[in-house]
N, C-alpha and C. Protein backbone atom coordinates (compact mmCIF):
# COMPACT_ATOMS: atom_id res chain seq x y z
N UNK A 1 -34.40 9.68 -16.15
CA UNK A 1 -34.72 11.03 -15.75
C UNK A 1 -34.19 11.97 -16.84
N UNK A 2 -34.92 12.88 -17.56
CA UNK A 2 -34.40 13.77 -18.41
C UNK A 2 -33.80 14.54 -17.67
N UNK A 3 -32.56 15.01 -18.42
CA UNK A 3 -31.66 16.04 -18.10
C UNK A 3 -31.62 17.22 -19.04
N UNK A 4 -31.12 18.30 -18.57
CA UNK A 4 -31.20 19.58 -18.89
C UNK A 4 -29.86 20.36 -18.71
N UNK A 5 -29.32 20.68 -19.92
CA UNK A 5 -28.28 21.35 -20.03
C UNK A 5 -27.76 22.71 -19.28
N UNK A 6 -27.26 22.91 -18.51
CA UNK A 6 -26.73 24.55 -17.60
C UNK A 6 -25.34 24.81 -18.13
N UNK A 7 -25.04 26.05 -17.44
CA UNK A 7 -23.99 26.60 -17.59
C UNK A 7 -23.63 26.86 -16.06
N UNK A 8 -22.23 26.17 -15.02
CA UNK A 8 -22.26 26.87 -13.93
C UNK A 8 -20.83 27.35 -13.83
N UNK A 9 -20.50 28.26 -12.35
CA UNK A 9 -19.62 28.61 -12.89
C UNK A 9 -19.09 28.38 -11.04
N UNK A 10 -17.64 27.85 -11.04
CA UNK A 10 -17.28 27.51 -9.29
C UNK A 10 -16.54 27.53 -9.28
N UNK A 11 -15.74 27.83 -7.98
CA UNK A 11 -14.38 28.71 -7.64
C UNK A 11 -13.52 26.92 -7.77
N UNK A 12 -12.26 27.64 -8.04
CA UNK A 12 -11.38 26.04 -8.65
C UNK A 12 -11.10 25.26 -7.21
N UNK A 13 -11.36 25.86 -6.02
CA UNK A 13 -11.01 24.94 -4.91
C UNK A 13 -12.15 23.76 -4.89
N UNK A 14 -13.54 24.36 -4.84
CA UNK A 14 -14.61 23.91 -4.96
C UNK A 14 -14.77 22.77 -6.23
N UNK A 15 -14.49 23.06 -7.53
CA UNK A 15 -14.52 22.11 -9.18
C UNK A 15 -13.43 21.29 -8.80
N UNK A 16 -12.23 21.41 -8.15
CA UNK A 16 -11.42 20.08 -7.56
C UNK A 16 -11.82 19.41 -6.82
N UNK A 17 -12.73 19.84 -5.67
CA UNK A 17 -13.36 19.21 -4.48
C UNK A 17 -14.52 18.03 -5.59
N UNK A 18 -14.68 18.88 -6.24
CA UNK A 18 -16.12 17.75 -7.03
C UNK A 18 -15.25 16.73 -7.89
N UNK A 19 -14.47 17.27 -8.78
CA UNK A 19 -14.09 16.37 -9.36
C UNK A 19 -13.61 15.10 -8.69
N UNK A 20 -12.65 15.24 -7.48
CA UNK A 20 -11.65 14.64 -6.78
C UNK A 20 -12.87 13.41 -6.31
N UNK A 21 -14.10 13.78 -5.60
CA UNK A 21 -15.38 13.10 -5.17
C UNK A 21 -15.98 12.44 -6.38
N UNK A 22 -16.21 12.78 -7.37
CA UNK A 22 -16.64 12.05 -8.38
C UNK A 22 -15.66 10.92 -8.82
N UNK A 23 -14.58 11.49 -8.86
CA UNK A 23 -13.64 10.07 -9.47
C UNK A 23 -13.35 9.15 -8.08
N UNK A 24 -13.96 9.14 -6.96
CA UNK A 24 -13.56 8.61 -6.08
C UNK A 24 -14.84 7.66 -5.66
N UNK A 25 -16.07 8.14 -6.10
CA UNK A 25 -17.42 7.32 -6.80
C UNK A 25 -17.34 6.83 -8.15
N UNK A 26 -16.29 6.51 -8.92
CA UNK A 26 -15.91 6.41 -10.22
C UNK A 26 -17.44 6.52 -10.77
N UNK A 27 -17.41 8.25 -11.20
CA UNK A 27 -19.47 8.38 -11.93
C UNK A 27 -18.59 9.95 -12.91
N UNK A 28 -19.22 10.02 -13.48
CA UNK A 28 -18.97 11.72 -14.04
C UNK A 28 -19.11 12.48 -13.24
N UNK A 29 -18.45 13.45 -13.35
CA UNK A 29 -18.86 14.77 -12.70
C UNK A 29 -20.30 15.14 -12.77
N UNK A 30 -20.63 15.46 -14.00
CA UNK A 30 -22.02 15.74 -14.05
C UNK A 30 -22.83 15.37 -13.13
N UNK A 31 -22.69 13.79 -13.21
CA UNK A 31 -23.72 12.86 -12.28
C UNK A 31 -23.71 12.99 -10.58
N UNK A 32 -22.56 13.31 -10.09
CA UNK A 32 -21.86 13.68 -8.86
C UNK A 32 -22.34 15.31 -8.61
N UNK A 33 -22.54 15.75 -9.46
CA UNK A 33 -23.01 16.97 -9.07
C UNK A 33 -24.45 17.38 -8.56
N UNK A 34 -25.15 16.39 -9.74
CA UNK A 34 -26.07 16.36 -9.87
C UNK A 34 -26.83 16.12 -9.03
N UNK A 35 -26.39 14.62 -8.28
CA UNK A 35 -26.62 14.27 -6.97
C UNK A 35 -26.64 14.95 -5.92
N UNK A 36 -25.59 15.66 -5.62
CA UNK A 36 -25.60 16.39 -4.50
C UNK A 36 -26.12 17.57 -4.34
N UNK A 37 -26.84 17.87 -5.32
CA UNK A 37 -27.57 19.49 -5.54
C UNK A 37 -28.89 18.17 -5.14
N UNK A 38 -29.36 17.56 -6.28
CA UNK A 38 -30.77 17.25 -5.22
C UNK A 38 -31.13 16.53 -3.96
N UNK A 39 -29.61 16.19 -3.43
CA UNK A 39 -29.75 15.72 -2.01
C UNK A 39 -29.97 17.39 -0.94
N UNK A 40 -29.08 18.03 -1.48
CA UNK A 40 -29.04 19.32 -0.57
C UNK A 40 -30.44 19.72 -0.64
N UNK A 41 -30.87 20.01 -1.94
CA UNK A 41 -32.39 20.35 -2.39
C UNK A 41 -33.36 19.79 -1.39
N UNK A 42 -33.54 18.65 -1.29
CA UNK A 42 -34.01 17.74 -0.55
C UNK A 42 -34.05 18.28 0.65
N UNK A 43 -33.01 17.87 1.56
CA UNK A 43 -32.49 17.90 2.83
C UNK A 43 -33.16 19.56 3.11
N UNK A 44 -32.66 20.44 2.21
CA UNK A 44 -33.03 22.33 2.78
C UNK A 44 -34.56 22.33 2.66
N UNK A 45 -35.40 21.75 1.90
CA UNK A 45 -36.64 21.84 1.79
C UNK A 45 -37.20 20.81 3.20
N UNK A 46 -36.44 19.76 3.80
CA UNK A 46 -37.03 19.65 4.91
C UNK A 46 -37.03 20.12 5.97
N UNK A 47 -35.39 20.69 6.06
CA UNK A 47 -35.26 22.20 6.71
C UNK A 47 -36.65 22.84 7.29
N UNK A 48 -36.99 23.29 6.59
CA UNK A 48 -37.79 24.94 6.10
C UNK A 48 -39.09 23.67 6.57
N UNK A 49 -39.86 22.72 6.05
CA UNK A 49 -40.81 22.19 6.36
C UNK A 49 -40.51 21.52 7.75
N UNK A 50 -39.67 21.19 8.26
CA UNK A 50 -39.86 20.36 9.69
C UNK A 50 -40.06 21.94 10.53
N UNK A 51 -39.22 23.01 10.42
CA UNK A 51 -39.00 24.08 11.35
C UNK A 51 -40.53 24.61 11.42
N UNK A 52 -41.10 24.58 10.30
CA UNK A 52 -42.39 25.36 10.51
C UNK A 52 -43.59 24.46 11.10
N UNK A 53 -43.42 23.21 10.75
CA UNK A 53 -44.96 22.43 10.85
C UNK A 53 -44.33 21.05 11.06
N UNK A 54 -43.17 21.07 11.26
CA UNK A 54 -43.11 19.02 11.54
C UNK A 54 -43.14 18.92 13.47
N UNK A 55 -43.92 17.39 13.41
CA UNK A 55 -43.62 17.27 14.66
C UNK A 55 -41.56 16.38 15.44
N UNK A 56 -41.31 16.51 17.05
CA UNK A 56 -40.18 15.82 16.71
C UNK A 56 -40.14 14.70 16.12
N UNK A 57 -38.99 14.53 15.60
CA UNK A 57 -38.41 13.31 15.06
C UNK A 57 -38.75 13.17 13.74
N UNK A 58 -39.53 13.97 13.16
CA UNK A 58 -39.88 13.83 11.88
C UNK A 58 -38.97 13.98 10.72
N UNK A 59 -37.92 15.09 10.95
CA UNK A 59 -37.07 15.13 10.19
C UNK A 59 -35.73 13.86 9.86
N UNK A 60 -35.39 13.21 10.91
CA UNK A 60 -34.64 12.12 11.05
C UNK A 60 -35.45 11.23 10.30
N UNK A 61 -36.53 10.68 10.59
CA UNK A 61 -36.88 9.56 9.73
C UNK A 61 -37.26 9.75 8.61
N UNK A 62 -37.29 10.85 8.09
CA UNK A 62 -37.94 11.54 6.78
C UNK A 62 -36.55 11.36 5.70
N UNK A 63 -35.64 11.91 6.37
CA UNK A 63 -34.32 11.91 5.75
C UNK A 63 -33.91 10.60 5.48
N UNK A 64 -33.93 9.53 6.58
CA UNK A 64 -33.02 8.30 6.78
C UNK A 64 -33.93 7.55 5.12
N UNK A 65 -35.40 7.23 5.73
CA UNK A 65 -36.09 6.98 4.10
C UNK A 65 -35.51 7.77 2.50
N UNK A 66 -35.24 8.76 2.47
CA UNK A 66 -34.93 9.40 1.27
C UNK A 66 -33.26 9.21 1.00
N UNK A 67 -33.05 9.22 2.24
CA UNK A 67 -30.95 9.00 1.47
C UNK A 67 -30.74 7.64 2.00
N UNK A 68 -31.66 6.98 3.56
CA UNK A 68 -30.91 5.81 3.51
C UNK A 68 -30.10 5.82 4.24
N UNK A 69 -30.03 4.84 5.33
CA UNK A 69 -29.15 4.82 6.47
C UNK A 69 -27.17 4.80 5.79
N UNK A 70 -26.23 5.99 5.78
CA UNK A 70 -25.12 5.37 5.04
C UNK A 70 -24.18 5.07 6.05
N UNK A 71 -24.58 4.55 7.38
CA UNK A 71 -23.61 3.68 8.51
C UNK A 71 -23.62 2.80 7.82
């Protein structure tokens, strides 16, 4: 996957919270970040699509396929 260079900027409670999670997935930060912005990405865009037009249950199995049961 190509990557693309940013600049961000996060309060130090928050850049400890990531770091502390990344070394605890032993991955870079970067990669740990990275992840969890397009899981959220993910997850808020089904948000917004189940609320308007999904039928029930759609969102549960939509999710479990894309992240994966982590019981």
């Amino acid at each position: 996957m190509p990557i693309e260079r940013i600049t961000l900027d996060l309060d130090s409670a928050g850049l400890y919270a990531a770091r502390y999670a990344a070394e605890a997935k032993r991955v870079p930060l970067s990669v740990w970040i990275s992840g969890v912005v397009r899981e959220r990405a993910i997850a808020e865009c089904l948000e917004s699509y189940v609320e308007q037009d999904g039928p029930p249950g759609w969102a549960e199995e939509h999710e479990a396929r894309i992240f994966g049961d982590e019981e």
